[in-house]
C-alpha atoms as a PDB file:
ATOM      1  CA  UNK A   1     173.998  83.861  42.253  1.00  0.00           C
ATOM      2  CA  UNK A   2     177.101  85.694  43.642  1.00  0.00           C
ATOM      3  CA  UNK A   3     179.303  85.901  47.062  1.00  0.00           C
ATOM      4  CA  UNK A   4     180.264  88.839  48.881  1.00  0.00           C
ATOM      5  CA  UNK A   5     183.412  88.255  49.928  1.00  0.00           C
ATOM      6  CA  UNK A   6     186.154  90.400  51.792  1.00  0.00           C
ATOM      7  CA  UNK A   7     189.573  90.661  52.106  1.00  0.00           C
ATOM      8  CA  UNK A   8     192.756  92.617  53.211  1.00  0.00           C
ATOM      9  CA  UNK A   9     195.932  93.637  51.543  1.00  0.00           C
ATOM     10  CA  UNK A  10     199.177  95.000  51.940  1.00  0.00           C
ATOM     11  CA  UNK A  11     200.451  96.968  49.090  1.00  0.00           C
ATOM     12  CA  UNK A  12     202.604  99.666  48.466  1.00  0.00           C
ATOM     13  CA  UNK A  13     203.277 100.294  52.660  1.00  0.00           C
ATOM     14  CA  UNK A  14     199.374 100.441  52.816  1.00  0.00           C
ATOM     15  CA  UNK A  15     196.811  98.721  54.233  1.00  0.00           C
ATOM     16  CA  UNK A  16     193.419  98.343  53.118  1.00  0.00           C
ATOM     17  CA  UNK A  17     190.404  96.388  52.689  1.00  0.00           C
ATOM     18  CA  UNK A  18     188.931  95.379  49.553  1.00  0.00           C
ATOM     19  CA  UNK A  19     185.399  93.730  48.976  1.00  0.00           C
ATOM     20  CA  UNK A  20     183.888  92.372  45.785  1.00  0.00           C
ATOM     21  CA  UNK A  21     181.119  90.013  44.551  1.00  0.00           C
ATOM     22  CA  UNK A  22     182.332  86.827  42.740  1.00  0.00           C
ATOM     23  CA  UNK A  23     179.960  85.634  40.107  1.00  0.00           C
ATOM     24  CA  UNK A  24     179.720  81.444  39.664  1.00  0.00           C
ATOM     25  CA  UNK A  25     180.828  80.420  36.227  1.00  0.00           C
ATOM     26  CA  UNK A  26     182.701  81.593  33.520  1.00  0.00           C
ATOM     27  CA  UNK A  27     179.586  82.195  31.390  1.00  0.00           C
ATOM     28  CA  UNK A  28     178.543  84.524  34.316  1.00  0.00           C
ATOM     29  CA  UNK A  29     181.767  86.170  35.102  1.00  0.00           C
ATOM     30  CA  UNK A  30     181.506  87.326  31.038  1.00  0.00           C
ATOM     31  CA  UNK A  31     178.510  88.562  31.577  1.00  0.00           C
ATOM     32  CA  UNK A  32     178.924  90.644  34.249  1.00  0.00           C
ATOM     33  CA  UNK A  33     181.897  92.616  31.946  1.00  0.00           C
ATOM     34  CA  UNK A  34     179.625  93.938  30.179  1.00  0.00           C
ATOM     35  CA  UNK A  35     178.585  96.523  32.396  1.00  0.00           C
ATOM     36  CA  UNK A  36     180.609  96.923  35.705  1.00  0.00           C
ATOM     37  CA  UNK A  37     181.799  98.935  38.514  1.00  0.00           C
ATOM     38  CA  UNK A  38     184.737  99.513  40.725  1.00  0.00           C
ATOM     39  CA  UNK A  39     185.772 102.009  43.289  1.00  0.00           C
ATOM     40  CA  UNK A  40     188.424 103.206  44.186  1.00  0.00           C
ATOM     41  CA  UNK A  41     190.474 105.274  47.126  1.00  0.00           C
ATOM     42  CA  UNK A  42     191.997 108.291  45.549  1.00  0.00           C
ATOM     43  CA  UNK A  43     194.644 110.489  46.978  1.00  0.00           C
ATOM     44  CA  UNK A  44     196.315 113.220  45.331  1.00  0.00           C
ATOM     45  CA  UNK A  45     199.570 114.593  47.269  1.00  0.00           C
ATOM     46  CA  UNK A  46     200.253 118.327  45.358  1.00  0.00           C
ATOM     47  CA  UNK A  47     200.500 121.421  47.985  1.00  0.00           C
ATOM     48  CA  UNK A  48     197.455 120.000  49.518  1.00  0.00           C
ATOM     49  CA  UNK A  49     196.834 116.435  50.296  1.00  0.00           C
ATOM     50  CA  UNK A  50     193.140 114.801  49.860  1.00  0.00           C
ATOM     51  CA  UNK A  51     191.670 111.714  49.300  1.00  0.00           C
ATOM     52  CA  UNK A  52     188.407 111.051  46.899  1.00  0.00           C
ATOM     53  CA  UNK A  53     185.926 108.280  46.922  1.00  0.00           C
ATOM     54  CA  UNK A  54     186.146 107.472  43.451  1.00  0.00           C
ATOM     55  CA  UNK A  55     184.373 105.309  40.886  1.00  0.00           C
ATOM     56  CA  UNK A  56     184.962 103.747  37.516  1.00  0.00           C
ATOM     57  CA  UNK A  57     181.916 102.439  35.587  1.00  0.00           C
ATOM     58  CA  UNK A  58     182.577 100.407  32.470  1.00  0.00           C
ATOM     59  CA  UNK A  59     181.108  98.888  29.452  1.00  0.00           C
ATOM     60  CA  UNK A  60     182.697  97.663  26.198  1.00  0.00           C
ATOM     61  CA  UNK A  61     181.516 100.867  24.546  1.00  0.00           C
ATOM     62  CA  UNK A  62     183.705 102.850  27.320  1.00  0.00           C
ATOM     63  CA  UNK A  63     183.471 103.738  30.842  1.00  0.00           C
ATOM     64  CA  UNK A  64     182.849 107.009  33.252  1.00  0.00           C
ATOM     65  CA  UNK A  65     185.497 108.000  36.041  1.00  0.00           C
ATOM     66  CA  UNK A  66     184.373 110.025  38.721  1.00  0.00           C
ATOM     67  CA  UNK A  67     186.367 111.320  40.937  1.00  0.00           C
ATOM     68  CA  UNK A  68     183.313 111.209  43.561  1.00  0.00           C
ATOM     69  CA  UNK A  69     182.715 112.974  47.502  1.00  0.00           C
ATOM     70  CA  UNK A  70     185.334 114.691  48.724  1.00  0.00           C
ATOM     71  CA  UNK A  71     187.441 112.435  52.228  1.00  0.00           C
ATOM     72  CA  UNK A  72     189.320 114.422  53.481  1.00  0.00           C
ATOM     73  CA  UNK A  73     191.635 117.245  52.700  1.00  0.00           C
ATOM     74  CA  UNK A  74     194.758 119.163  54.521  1.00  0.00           C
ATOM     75  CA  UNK A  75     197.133 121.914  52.938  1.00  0.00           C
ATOM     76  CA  UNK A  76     200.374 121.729  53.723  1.00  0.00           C
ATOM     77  CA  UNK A  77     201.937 124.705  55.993  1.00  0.00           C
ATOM     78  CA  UNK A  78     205.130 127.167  55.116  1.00  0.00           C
ATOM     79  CA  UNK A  79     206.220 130.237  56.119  1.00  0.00           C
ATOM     80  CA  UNK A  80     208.733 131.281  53.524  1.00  0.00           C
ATOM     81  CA  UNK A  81     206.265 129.813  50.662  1.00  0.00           C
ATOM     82  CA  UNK A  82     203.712 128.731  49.080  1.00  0.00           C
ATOM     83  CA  UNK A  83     202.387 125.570  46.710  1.00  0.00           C
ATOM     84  CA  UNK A  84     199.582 126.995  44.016  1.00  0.00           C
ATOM     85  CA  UNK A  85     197.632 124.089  42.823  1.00  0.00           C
ATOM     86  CA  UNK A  86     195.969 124.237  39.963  1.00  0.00           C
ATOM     87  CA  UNK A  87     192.140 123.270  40.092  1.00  0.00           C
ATOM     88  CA  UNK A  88     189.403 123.453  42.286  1.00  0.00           C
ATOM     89  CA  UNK A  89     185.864 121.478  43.679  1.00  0.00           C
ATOM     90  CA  UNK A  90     182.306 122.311  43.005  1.00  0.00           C
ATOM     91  CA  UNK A  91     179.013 120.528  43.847  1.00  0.00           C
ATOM     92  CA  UNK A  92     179.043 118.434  40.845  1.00  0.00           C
ATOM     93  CA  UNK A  93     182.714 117.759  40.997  1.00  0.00           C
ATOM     94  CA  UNK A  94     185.048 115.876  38.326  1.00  0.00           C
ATOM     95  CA  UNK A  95     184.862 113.007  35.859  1.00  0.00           C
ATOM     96  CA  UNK A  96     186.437 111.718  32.770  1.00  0.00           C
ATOM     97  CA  UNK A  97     184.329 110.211  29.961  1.00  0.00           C
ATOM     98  CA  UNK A  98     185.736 107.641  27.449  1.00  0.00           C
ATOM     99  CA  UNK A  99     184.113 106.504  23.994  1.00  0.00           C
ATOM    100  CA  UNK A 100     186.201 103.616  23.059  1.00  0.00           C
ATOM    101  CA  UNK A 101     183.988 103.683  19.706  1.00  0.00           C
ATOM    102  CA  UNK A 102     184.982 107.321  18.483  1.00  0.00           C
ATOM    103  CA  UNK A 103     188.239 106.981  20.340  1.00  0.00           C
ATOM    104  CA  UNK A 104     187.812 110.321  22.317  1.00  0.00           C
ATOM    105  CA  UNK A 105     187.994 111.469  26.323  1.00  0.00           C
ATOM    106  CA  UNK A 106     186.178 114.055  27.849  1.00  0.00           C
ATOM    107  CA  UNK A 107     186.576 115.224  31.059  1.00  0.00           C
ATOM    108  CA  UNK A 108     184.838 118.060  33.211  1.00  0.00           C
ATOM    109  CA  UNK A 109     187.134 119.928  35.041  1.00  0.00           C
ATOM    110  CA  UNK A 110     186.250 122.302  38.150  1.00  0.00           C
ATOM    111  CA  UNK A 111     188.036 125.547  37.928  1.00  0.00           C
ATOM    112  CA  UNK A 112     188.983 128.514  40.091  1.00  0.00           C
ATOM    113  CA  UNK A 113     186.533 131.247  40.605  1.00  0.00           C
ATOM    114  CA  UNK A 114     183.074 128.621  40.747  1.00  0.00           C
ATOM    115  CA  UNK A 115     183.577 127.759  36.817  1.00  0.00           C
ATOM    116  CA  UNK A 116     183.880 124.101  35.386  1.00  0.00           C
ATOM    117  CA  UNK A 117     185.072 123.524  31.894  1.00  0.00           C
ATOM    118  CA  UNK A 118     184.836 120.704  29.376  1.00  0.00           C
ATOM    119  CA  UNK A 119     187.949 119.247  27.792  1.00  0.00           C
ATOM    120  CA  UNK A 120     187.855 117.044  24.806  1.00  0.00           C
ATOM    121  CA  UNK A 121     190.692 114.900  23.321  1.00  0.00           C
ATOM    122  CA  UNK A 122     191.859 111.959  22.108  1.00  0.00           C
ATOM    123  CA  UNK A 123     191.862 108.784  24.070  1.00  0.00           C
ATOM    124  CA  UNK A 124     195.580 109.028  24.612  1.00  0.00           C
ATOM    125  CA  UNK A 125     198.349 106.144  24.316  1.00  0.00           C
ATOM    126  CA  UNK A 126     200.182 105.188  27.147  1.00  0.00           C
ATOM    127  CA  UNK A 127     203.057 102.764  26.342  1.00  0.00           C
ATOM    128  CA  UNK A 128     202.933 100.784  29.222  1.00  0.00           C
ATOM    129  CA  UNK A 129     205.477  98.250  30.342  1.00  0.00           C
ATOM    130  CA  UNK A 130     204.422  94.861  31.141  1.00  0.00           C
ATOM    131  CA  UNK A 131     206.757  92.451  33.590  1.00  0.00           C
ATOM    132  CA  UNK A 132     205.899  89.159  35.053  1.00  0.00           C
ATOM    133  CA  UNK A 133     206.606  90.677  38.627  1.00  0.00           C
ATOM    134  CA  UNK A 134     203.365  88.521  40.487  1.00  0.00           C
ATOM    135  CA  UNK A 135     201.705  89.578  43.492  1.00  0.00           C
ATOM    136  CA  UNK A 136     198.515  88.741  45.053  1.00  0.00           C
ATOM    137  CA  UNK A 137     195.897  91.450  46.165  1.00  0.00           C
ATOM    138  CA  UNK A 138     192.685  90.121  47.874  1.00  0.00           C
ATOM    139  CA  UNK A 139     191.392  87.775  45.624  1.00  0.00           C
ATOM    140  CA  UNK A 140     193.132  88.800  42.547  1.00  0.00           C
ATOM    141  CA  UNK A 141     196.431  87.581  40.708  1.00  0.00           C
ATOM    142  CA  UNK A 142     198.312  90.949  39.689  1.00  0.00           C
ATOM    143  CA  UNK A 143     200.968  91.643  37.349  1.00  0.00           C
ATOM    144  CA  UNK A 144     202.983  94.647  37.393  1.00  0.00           C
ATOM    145  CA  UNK A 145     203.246  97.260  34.928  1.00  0.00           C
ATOM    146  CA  UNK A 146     205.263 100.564  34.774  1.00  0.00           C
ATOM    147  CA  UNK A 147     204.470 103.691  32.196  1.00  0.00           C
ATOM    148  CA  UNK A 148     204.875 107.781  31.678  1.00  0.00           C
ATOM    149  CA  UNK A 149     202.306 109.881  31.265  1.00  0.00           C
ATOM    150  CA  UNK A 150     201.959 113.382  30.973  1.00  0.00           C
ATOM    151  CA  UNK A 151     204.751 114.039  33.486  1.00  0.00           C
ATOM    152  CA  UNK A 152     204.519 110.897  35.819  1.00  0.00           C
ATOM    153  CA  UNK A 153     206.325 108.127  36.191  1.00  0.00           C
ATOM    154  CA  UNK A 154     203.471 105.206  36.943  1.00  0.00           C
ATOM    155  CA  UNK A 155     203.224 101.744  38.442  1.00  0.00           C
ATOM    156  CA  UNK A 156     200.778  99.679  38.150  1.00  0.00           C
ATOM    157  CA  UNK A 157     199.166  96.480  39.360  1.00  0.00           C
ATOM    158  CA  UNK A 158     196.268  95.023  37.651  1.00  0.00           C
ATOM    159  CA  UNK A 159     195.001  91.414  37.271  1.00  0.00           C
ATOM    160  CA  UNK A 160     194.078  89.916  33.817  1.00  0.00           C
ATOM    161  CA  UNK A 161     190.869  87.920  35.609  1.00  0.00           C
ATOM    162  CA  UNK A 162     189.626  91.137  34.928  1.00  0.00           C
ATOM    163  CA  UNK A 163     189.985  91.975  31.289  1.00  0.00           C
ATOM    164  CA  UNK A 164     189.015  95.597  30.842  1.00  0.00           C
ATOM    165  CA  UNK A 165     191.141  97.674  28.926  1.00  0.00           C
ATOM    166  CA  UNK A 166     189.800 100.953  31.398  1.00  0.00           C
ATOM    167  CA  UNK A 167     191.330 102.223  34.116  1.00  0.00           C
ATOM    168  CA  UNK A 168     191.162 104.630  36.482  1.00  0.00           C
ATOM    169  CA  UNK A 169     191.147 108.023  35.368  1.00  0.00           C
ATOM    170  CA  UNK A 170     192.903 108.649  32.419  1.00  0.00           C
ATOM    171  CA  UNK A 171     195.395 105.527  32.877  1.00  0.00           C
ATOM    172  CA  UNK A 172     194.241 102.672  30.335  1.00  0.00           C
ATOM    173  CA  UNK A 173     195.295 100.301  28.220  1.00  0.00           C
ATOM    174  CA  UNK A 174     196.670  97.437  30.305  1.00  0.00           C
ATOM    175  CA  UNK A 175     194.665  94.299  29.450  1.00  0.00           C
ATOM    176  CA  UNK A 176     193.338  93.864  32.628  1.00  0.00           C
ATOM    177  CA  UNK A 177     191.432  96.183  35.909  1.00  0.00           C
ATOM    178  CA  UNK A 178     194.303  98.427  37.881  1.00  0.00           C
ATOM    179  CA  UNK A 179     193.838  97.225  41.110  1.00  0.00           C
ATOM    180  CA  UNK A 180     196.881  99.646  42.652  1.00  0.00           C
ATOM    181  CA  UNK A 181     198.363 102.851  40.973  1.00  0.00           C
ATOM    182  CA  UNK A 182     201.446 104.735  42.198  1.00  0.00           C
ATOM    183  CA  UNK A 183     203.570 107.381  41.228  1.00  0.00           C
ATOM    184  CA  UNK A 184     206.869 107.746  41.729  1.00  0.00           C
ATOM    185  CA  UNK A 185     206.546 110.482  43.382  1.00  0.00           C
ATOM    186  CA  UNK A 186     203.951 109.358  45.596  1.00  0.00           C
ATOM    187  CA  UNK A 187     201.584 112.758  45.085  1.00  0.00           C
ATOM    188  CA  UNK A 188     199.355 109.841  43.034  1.00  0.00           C
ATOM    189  CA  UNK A 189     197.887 107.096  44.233  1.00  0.00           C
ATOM    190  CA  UNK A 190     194.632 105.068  43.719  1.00  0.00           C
ATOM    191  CA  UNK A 191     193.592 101.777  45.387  1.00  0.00           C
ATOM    192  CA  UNK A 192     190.876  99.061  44.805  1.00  0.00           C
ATOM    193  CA  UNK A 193     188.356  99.109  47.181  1.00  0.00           C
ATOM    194  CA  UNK A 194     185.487  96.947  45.238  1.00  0.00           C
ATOM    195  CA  UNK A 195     184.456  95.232  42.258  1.00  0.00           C
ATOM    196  CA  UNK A 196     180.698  95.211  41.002  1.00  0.00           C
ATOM    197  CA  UNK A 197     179.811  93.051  38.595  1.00  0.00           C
ATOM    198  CA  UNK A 198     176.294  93.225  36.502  1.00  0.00           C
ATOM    199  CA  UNK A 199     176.053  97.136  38.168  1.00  0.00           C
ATOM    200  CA  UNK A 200     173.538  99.171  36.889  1.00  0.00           C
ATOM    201  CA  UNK A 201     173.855 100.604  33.348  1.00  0.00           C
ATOM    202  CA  UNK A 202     175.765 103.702  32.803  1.00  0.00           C
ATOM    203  CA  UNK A 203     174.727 106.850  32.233  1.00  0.00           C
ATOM    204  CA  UNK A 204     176.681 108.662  29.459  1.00  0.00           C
ATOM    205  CA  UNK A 205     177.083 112.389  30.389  1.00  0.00           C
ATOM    206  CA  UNK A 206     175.207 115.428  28.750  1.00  0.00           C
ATOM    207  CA  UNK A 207     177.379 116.403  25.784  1.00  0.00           C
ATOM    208  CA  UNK A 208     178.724 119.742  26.282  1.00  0.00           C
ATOM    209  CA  UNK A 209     177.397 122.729  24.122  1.00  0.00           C
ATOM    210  CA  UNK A 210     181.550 123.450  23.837  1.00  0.00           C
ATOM    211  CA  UNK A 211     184.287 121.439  24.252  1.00  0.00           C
ATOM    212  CA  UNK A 212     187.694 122.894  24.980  1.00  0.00           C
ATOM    213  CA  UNK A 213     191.054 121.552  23.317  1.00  0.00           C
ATOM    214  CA  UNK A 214     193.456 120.257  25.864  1.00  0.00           C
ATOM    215  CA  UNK A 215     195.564 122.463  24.451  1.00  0.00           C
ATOM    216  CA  UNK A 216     193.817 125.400  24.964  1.00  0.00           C
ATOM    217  CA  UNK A 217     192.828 124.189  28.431  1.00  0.00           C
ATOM    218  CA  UNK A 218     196.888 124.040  28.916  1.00  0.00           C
ATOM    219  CA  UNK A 219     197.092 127.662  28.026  1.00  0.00           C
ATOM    220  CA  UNK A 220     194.219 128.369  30.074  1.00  0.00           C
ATOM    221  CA  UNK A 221     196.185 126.838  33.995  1.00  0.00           C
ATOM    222  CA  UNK A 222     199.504 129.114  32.781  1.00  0.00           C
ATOM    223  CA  UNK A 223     197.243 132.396  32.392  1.00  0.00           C
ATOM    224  CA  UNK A 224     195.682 132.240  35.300  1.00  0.00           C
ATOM    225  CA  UNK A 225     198.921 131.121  37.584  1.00  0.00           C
ATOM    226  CA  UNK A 226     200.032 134.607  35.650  1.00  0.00           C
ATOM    227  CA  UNK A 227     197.329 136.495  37.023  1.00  0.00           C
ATOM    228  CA  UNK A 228     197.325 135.237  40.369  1.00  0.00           C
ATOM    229  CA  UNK A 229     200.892 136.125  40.593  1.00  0.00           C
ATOM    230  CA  UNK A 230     200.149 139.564  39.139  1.00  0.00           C
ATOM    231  CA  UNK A 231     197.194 140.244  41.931  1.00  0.00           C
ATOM    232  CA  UNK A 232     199.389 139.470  44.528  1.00  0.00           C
ATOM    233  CA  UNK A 233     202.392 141.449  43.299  1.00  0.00           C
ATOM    234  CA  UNK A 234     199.812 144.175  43.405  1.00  0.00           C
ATOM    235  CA  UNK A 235     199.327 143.918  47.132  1.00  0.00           C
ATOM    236  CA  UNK A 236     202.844 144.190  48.395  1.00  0.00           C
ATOM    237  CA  UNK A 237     204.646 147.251  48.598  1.00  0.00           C
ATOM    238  CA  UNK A 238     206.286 148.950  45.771  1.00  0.00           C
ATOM    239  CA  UNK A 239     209.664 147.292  44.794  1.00  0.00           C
ATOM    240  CA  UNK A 240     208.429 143.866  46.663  1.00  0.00           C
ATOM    241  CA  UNK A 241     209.173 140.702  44.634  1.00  0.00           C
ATOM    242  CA  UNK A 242     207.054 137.171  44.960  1.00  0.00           C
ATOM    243  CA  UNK A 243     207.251 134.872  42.849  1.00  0.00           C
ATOM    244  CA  UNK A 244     205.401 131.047  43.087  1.00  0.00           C
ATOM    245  CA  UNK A 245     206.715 128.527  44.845  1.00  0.00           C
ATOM    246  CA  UNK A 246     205.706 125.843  43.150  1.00  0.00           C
ATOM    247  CA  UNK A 247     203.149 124.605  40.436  1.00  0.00           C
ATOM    248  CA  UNK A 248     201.919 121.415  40.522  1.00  0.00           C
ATOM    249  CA  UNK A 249     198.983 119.278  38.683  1.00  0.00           C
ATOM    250  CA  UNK A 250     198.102 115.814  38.019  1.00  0.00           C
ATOM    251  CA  UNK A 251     199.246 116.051  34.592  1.00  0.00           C
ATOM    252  CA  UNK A 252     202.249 118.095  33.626  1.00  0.00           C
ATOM    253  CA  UNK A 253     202.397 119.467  29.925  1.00  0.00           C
ATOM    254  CA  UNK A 254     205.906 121.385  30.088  1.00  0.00           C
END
């Protein structure tokens, strides 16, 4: 049988709560790996700030991140610019599908303009740094890590009770659960906020009837800041110049 148990944190400058059930045993705490659920506090900082209710469901076949309902959201104000960023929402919103078997990723991505695409690639390699820095986080012993992907500078805290090679996202590979994720930045960062063991078995996702190549997808964000910029230009008087502020996405490609 397990415990619901609660506790609070500070990490990071930020406090929060998190809650989790605690199975007896060792035999049972195994058991309860093999399919699993934790959720998360996501906010994303770029132009506009919001905050998702996110959730990570794992087995050791792979694991589904969604990036869930929608918190809150608040665009940041400027006269003299603006900040384009790339993406959008939809009813179905965003997730990120792993197969740790066939070592692929693929994520559905909301677009501008009411469209959602598919992206397939490979699970990607993140050469994270491990340290023996300790700190505790509600019930958890964490260790912290530190790694670069696709334009970010990361750290991470994660506890090795939890051995789960998924994380949040697209950020795996540590050999334990992320229980706090930062950028340097601080336009990223995702938070613990419970642990399900034994959850309910996961659903894998429809497979698309196309797939596009991250590569292609790449391609696809600079085209359409292009046109953007090109409408507007259209709109201003003759001899006006604009130009884009600033472009900014979770991952960065240039």
């Amino acid at each position: 049988m397990s415990r619901i148990i609660r506790a609070a944190a500070f990490v990071g400058r930020r406090f929060f709560v998190l809650a989790w059930l605690l199975p007896h045993g060792g035999i049972m705490a195994q058991e309860a790996l093999s399919s699993w659920e934790a959720r998360y506090d996501l906010r994303l900082d770029m132009g506009m700030a919001r905050r998702y209710e996110a959730r990570l469901q794992g087995t050791p076949q792979g694991g589904l991140f969604s990036w869930g309902r929608l918190l809150e959201s608040e665009a940041a104000q400027s006269d003299y610019e603006f900040n384009l960023t790339l993406g959008a929402s939809d009813s179905l919103g965003s997730y990120t599908y792993t197969d740790l078997k066939a070592g692929t990723m693929r994520s559905r991505i909301p677009f501008q303009g009411g469209r959602s695409y598919e992206v397939c690639e490979p699970v990607p390699e993140i050469a994270w740094h491990l340290s023996d820095s300790l700190q505790t986080i509600g019930p958890f012993t964490c260790l912290r890590a530190t790694g670069a992907f696709r334009g970010r500078e990361y750290e991470v805290w994660y506890t090795p009770e939890l051995p789960v090679q998924l994380g949040p996202w697209k950020l795996h590979g540590l050999p334990g659960l992320a229980v706090w994720i930062r950028d340097a930045e601080g336009a990223v960062e995702i938070t613990l906020k419970s642990w399900i063991p034994r959850a309910a078995p996961l659903v894998k996702p429809r497979e698309p009837e196309d797939c596009m190549t991250l590569e292609a997808y790449t391609a696809l964000q600079a085209s359409w800041a292009q046109e953007l910029m090109r409408r507007m230009q259209a709109k201003f008087p003759r001899g006006a110049q604009i130009s884009i502020g600033k472009q900014d996405a979770l991952e960065r490609f240039e």
